[in-house]
C-alpha atoms as a PDB file:
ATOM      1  CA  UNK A   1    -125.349 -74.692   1.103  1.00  0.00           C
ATOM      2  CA  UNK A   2    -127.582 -72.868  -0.594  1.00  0.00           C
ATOM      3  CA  UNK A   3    -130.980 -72.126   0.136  1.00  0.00           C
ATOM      4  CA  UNK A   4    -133.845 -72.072  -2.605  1.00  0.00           C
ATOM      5  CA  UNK A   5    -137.769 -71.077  -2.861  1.00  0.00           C
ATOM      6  CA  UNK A   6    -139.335 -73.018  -5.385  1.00  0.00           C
ATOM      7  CA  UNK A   7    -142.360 -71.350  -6.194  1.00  0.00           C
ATOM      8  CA  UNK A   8    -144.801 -73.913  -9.268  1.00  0.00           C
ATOM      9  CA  UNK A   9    -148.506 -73.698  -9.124  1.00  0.00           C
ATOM     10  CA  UNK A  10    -147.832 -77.612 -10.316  1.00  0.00           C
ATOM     11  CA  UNK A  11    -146.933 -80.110  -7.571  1.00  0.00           C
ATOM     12  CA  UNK A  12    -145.061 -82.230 -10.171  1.00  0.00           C
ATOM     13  CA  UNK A  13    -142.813 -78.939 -11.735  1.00  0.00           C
ATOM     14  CA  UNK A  14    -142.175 -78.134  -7.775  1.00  0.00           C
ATOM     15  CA  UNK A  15    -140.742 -81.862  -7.158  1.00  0.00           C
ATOM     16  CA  UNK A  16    -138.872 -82.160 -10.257  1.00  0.00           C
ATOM     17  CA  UNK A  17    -137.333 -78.984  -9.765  1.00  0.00           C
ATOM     18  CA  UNK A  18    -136.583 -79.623  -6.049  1.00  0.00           C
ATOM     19  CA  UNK A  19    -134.915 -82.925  -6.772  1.00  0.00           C
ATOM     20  CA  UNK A  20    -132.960 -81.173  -9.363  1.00  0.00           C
ATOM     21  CA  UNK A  21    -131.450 -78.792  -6.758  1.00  0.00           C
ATOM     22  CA  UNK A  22    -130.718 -81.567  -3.864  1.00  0.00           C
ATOM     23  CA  UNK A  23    -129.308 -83.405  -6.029  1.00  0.00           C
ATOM     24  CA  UNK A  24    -126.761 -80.690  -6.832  1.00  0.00           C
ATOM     25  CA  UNK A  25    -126.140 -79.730  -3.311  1.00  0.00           C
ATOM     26  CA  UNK A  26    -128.744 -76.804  -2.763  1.00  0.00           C
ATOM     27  CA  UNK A  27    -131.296 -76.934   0.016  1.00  0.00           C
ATOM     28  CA  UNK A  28    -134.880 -76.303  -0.514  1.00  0.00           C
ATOM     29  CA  UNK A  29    -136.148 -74.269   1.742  1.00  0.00           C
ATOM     30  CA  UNK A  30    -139.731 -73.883   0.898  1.00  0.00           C
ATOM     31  CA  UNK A  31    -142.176 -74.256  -1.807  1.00  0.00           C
ATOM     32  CA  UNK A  32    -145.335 -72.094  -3.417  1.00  0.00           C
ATOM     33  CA  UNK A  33    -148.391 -73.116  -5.261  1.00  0.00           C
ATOM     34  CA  UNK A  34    -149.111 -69.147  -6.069  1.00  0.00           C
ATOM     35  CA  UNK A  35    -147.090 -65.938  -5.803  1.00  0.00           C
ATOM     36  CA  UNK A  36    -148.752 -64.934  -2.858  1.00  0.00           C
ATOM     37  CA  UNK A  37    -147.705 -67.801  -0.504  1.00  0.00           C
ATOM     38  CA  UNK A  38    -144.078 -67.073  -2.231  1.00  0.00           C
ATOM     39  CA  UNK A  39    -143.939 -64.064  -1.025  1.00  0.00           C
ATOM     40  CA  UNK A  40    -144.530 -64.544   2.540  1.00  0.00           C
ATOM     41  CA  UNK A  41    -142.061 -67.447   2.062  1.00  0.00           C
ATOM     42  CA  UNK A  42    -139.728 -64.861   1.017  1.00  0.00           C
ATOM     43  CA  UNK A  43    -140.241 -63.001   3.752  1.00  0.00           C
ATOM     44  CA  UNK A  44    -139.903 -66.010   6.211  1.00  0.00           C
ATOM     45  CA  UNK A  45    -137.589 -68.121   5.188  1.00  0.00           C
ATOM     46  CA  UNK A  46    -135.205 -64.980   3.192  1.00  0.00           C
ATOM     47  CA  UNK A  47    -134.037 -67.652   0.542  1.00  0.00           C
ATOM     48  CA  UNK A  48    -130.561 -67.337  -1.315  1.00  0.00           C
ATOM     49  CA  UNK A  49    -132.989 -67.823  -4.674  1.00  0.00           C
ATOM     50  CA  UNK A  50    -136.019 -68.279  -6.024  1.00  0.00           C
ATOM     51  CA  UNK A  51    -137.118 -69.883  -8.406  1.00  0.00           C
ATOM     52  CA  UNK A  52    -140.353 -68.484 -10.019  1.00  0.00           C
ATOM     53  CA  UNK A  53    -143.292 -69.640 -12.050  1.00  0.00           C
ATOM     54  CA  UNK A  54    -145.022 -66.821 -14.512  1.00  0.00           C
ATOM     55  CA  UNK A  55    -148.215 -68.120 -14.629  1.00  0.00           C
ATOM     56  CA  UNK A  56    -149.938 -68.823 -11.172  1.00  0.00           C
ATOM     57  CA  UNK A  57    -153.409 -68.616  -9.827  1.00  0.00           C
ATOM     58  CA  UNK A  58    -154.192 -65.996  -7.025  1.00  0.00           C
ATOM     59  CA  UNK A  59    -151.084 -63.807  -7.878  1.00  0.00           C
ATOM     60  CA  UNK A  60    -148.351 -64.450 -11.089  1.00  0.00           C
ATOM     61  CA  UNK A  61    -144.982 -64.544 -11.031  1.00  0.00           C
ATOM     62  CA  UNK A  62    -144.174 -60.949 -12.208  1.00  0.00           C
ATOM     63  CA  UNK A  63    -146.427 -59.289  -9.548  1.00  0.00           C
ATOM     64  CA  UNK A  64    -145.116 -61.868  -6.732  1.00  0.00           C
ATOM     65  CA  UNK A  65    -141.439 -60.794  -8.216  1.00  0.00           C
ATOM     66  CA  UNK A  66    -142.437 -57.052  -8.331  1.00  0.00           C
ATOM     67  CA  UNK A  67    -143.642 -57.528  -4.305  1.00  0.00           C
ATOM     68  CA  UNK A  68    -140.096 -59.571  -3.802  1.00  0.00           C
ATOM     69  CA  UNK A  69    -137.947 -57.150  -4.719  1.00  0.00           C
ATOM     70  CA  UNK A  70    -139.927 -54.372  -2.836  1.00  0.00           C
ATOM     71  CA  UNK A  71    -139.131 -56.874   0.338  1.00  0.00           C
ATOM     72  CA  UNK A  72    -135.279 -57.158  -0.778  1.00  0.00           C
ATOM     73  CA  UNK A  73    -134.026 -55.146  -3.719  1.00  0.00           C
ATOM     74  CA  UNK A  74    -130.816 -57.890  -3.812  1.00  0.00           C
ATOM     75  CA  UNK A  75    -133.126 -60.762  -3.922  1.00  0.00           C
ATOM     76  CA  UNK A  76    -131.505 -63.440  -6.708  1.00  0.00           C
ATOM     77  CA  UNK A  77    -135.249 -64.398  -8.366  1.00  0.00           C
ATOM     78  CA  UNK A  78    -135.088 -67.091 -11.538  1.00  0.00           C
ATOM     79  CA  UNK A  79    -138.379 -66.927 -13.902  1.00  0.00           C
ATOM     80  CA  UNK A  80    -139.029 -70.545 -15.044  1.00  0.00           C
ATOM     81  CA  UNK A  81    -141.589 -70.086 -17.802  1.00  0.00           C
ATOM     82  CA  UNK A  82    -143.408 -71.587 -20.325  1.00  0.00           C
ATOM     83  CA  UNK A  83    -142.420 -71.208 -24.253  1.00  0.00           C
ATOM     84  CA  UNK A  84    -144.269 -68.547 -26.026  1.00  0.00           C
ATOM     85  CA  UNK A  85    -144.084 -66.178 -22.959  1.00  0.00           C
ATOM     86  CA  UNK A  86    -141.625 -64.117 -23.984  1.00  0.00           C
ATOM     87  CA  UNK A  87    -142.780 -60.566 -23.270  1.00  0.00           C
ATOM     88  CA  UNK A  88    -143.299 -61.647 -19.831  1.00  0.00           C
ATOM     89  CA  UNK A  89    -140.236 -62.798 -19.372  1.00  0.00           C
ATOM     90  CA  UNK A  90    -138.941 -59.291 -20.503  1.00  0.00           C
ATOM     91  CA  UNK A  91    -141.066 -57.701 -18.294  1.00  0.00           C
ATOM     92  CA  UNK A  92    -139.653 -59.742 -15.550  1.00  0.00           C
ATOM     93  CA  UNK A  93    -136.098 -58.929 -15.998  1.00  0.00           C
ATOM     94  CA  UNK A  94    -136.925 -55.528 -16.495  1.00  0.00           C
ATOM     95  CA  UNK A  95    -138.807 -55.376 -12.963  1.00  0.00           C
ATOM     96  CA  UNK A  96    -135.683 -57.690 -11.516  1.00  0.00           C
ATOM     97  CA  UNK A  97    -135.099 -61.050 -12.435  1.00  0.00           C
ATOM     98  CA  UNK A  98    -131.686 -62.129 -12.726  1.00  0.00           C
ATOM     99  CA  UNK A  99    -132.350 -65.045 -15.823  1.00  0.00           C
ATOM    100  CA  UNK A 100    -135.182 -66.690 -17.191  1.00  0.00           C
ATOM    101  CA  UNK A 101    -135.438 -70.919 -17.931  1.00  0.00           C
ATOM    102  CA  UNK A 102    -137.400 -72.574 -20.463  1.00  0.00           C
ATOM    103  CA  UNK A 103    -139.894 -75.078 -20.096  1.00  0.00           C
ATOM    104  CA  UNK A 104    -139.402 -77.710 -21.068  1.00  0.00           C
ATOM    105  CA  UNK A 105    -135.612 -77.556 -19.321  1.00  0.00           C
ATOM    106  CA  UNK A 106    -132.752 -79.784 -19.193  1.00  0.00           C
ATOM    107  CA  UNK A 107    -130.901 -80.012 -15.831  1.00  0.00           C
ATOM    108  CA  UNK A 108    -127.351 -78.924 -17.058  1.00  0.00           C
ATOM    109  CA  UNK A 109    -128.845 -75.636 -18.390  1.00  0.00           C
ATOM    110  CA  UNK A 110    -130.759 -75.017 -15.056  1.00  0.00           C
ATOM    111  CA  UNK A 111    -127.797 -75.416 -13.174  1.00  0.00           C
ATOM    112  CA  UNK A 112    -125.154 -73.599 -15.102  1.00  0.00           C
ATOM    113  CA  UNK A 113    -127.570 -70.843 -15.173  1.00  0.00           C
ATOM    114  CA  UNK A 114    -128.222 -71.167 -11.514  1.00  0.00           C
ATOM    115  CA  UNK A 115    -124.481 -71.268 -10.651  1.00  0.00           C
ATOM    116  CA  UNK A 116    -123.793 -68.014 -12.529  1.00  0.00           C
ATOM    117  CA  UNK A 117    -126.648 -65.996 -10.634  1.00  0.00           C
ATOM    118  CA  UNK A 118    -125.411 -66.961  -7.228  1.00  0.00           C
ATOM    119  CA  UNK A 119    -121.934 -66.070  -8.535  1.00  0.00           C
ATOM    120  CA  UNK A 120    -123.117 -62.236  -8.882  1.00  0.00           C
END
């Protein structure tokens, strides 16, 4: 099964994503309001993916990705951001994010894009 960090500064984005995963057979691991906390969940819990919030309090997304992929140069990190954020989003890929999603996001899309990461 496959284990998954679901990293939201927004309670609701964290549970809607989490029951999006269960209830296509992954396994949440753990869960971040901030990119800090995510990456000493990285660290802890060494998660099969993550799934990654831009635009946190304490620490963003693409600083907590930067520090993630110091930890584990393989990690399998997902940016889930906002529209209208798309020079972030090239800045994360280009500092090691496998995909980006869209929010808004329909499940289907999640998951295919999901499947293909942990397919690499």
């Amino acid at each position: 099964m496959t284990r998954v960090l679901v990293v939201d500064d927004a309670a609701f984005m964290r549970m809607a994503i989490k029951n999006m995963l269960e209830n296509n057979g992954m396994e949440v691991v753990g869960e971040a309001e901030n990119g800090a906390v995510a990456v000493e969940k990285y660290a802890e819990l060494k998660p099969d993916l993550v799934t990654l919030d831009i635009t946190m309090p304490v620490m963003n997304g693409l600083d907590a990705l930067k520090a993630i992929m110091k930890l584990d140069p393989n990690a399998k990190v997902v940016m889930v951001s906002a529209m209208g954020q798309e020079a972030m989003v090239k800045d994360a890929i280009m500092s090691g994010a496998k995909s980006f999603i869209i929010k808004p996001f329909k499940q289907d899309h999640v998951m295919k894009t999901l499947n293909k990461i942990l397919q690499q």
